[in-house]
Protein backbone atom coordinates (compact mmCIF):
# COMPACT_ATOMS: atom_id res chain seq x y z
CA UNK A 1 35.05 206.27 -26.94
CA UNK A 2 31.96 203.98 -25.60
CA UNK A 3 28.39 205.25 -25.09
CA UNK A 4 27.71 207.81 -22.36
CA UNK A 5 25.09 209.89 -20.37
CA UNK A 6 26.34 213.07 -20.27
CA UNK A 7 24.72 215.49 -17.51
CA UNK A 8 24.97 219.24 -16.15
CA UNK A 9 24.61 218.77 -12.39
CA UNK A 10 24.88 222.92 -12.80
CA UNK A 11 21.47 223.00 -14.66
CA UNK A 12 20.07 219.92 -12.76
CA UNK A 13 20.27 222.14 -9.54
CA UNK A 14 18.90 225.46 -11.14
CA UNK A 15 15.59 223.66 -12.08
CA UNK A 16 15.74 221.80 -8.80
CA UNK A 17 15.48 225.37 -7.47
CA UNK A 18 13.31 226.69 -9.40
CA UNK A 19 10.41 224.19 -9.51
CA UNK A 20 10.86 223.88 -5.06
CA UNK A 21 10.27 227.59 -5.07
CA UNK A 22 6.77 226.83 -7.26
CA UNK A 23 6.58 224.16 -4.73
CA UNK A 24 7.20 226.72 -1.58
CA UNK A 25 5.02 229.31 -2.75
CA UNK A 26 2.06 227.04 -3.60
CA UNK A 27 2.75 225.38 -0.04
CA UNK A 28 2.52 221.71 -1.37
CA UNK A 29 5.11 218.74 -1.79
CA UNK A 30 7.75 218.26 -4.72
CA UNK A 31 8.47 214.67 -5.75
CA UNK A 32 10.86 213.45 -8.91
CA UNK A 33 9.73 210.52 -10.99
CA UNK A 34 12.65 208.05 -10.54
CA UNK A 35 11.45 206.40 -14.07
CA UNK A 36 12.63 210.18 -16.19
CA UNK A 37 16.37 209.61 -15.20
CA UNK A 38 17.66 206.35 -12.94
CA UNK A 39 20.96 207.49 -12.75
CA UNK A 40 22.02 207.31 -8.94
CA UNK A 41 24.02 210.45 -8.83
CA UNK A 42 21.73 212.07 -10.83
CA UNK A 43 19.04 211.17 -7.82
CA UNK A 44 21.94 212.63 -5.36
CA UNK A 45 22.29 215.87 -6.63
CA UNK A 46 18.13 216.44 -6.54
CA UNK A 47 17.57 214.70 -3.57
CA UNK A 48 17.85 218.39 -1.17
CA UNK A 49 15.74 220.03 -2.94
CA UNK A 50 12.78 217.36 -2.83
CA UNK A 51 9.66 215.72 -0.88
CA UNK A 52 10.78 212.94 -2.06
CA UNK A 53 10.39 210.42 -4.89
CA UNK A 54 8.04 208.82 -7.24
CA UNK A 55 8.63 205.36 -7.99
CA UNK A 56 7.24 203.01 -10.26
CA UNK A 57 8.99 199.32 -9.38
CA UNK A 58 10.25 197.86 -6.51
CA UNK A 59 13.77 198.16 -8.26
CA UNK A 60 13.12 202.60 -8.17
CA UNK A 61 11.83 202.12 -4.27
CA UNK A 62 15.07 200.66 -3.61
CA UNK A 63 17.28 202.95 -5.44
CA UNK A 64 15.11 206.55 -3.44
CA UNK A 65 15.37 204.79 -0.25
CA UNK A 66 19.14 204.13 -0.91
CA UNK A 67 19.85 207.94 -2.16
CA UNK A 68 17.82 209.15 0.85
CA UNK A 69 17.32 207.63 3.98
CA UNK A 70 15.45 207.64 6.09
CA UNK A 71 14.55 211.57 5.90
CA UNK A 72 12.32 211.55 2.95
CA UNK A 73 9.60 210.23 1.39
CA UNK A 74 8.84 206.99 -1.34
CA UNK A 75 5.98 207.06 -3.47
CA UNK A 76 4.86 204.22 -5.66
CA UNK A 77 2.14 204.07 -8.16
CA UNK A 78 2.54 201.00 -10.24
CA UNK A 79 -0.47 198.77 -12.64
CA UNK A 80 1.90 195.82 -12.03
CA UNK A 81 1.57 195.39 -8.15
CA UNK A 82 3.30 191.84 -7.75
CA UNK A 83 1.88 189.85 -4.84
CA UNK A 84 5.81 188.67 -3.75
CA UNK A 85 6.81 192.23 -3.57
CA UNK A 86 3.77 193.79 -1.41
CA UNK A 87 5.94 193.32 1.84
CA UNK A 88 8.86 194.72 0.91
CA UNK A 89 7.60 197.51 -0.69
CA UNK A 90 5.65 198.87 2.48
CA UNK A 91 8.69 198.88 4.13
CA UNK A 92 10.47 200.66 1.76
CA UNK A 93 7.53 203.51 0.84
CA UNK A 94 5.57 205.93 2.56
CA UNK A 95 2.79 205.98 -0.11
CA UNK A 96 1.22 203.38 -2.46
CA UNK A 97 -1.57 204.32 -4.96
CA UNK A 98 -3.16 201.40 -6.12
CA UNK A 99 -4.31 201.38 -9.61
CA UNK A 100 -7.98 199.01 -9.66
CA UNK A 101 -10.16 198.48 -7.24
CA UNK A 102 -9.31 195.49 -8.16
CA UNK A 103 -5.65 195.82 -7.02
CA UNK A 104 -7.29 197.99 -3.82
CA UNK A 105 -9.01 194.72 -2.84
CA UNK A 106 -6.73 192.25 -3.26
CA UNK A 107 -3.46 194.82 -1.48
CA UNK A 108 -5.45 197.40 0.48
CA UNK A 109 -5.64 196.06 3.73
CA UNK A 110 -1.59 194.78 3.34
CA UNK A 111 -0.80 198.26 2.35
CA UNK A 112 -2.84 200.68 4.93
CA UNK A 113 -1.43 198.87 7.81
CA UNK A 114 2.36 200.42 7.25
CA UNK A 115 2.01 202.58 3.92
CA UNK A 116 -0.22 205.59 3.41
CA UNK A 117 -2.86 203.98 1.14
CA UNK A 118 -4.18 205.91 -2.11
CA UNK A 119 -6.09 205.08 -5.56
CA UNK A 120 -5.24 206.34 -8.83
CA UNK A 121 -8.44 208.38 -10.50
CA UNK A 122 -8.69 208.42 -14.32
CA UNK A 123 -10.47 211.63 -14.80
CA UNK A 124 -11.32 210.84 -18.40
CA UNK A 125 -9.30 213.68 -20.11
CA UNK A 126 -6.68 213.34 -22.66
CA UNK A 127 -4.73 216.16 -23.51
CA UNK A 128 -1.58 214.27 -25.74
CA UNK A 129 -1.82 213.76 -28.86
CA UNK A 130 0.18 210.94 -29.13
CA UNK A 131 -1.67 207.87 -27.70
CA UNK A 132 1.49 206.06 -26.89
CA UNK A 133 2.20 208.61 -24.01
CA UNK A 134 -1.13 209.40 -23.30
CA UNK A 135 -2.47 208.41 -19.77
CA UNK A 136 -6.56 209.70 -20.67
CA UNK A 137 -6.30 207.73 -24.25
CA UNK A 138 -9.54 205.65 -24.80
CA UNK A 139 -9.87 201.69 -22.71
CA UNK A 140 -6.47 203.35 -21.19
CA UNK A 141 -6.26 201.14 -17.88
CA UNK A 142 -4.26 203.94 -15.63
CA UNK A 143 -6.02 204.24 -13.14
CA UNK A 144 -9.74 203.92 -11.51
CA UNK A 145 -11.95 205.36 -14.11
CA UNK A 146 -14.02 208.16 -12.79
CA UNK A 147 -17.06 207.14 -13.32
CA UNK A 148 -16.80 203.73 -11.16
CA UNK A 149 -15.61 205.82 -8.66
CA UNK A 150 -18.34 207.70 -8.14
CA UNK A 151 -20.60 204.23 -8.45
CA UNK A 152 -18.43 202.95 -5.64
CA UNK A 153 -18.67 205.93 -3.41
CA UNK A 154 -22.60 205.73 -3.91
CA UNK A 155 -22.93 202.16 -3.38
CA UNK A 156 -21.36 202.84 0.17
CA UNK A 157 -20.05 198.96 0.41
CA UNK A 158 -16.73 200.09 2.03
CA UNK A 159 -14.80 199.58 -1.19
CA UNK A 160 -12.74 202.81 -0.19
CA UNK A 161 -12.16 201.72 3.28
CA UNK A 162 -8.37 202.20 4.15
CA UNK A 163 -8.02 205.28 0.85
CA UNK A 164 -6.53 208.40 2.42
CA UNK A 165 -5.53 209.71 -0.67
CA UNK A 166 -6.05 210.19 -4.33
CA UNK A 167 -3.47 210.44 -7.61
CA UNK A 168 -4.04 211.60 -10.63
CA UNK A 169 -1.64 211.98 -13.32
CA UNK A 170 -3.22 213.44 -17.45
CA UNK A 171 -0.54 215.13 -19.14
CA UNK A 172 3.24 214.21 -20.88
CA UNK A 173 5.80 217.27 -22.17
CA UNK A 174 2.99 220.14 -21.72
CA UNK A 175 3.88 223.83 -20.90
CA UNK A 176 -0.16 224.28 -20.27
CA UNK A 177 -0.98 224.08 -16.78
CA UNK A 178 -4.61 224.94 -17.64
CA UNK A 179 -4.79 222.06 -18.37
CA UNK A 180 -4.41 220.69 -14.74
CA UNK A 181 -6.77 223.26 -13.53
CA UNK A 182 -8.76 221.70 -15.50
CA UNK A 183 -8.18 218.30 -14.35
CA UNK A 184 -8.98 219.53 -10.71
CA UNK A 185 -11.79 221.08 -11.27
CA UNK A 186 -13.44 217.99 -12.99
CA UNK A 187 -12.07 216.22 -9.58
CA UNK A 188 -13.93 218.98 -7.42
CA UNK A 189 -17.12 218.77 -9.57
CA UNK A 190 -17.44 214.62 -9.43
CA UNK A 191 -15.58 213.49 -6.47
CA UNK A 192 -16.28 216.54 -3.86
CA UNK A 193 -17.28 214.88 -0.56
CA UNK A 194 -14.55 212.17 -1.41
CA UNK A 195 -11.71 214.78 -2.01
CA UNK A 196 -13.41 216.62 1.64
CA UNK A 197 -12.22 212.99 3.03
CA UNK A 198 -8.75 212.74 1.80
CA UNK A 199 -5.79 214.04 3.65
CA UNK A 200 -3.46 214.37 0.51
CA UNK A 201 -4.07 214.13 -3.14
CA UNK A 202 -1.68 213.73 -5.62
CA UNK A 203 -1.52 215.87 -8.65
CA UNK A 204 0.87 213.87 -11.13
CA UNK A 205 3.19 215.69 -13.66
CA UNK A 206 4.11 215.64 -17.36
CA UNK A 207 4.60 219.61 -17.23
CA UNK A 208 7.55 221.41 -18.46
CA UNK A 209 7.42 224.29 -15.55
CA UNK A 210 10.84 225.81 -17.37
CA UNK A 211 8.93 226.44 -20.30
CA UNK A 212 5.49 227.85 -18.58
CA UNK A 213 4.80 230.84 -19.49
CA UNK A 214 1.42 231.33 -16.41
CA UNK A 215 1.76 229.75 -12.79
CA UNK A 216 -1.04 230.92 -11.81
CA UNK A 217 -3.25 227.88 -13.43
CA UNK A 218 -1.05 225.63 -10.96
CA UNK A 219 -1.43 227.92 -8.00
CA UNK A 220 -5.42 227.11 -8.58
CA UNK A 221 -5.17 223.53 -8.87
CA UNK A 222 -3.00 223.29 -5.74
């Protein structure tokens, strides 16, 4: 008789399944964006099939670590980094992206010491039409656009020291993965001998593999 979120743990575990064997067969990691469903049991029921998670807030780091252990793995990527929660959140994740330089200068060094340390990219695509949902929209401020990137690398002032890793996330709802081919390949083509650096990179989401009609696009990226 009062509101309520209604779930199928049945068909939560069949696309578990079938997105880990994409996973398997591409030989790279699967994480679940806390932020899509915050539902604790929810969390529970994915949690075997996964990497890991990707979290957004301290409140999300807490809730993966509590679902999970200590066996897996806590991402965060988050444009509001608060200086009182720096310390608890390396304790609680594995990997931080930071979002600025900016942000990479003022939390790098507090981060790289007990978190693997990573930047956001903003490749400068926009694939959704709706700007509102739209990481690549115009003055969007997700992520480290790639153009100062590139500046930074070429300046050589040891901006980047303490970066093992790059994310990049473009696309909301699509069933194109072309379109993160794409994505990668404009990676490849600026950032080459940075990528040749990094020991993981990751590659977002905002795809609907259930309704994919070609891997093989994602296979390439990977």
């Amino acid at each position: 008789e009062s509101p309520a979120f209604v779930y199928s743990t049945e068909d939560l575990m069949d696309d578990a399944l079938l997105i880990r064997g994409i996973a398997d067969d591409a030989g790279c990691s699967l994480l679940y964006s806390v932020k899509a469903c915050e539902v604790g049991a929810v969390l529970e029921v994915l949690d075997p099939y996964l990497s890991g998670f990707a979290t957004s807030s301290l409140f999300e780091a807490r809730l993966a670590r509590r679902v999970q252990g200590s066996d897996g793995e806590v991402h965060l990527f988050t444009p509001g980094l608060r200086a009182e929660e720096v310390d608890e959140l390396v304790g609680l994740c594995d990997y931080i992206s930071m979002n600025s330089l900016g942000q990479l200068a003022r939390y790098g060094r507090q981060v790289s010491g007990q978190a693997r340390c990573g930047l956001r990219v903003n490749p400068g695509l926009s694939y959704v039409e709706d700007d509102r949902y739209d990481p690549g929209r115009r003055h969007s401020k997700l992520g480290v656009s790639i153009d100062k990137l590139v500046a930074a690398e070429r300046a050589g002032s040891g901006t980047l020291r303490g970066v093992d890793g790059l994310h990049v996330h473009v696309n909301c709802d699509s069933d194109d993965l072309g379109e993160l081919l794409e994505t990668v390949r404009r990676m490849d083509a600026c950032l080459g001998p940075m990528l040749s650096r990094m020991d993981w990179v990751n590659l977002g989401g905002g795809y609907l593999f259930g309704d994919v009609e070609n891997i093989d696009p994602f296979y390439k990226a990977v």
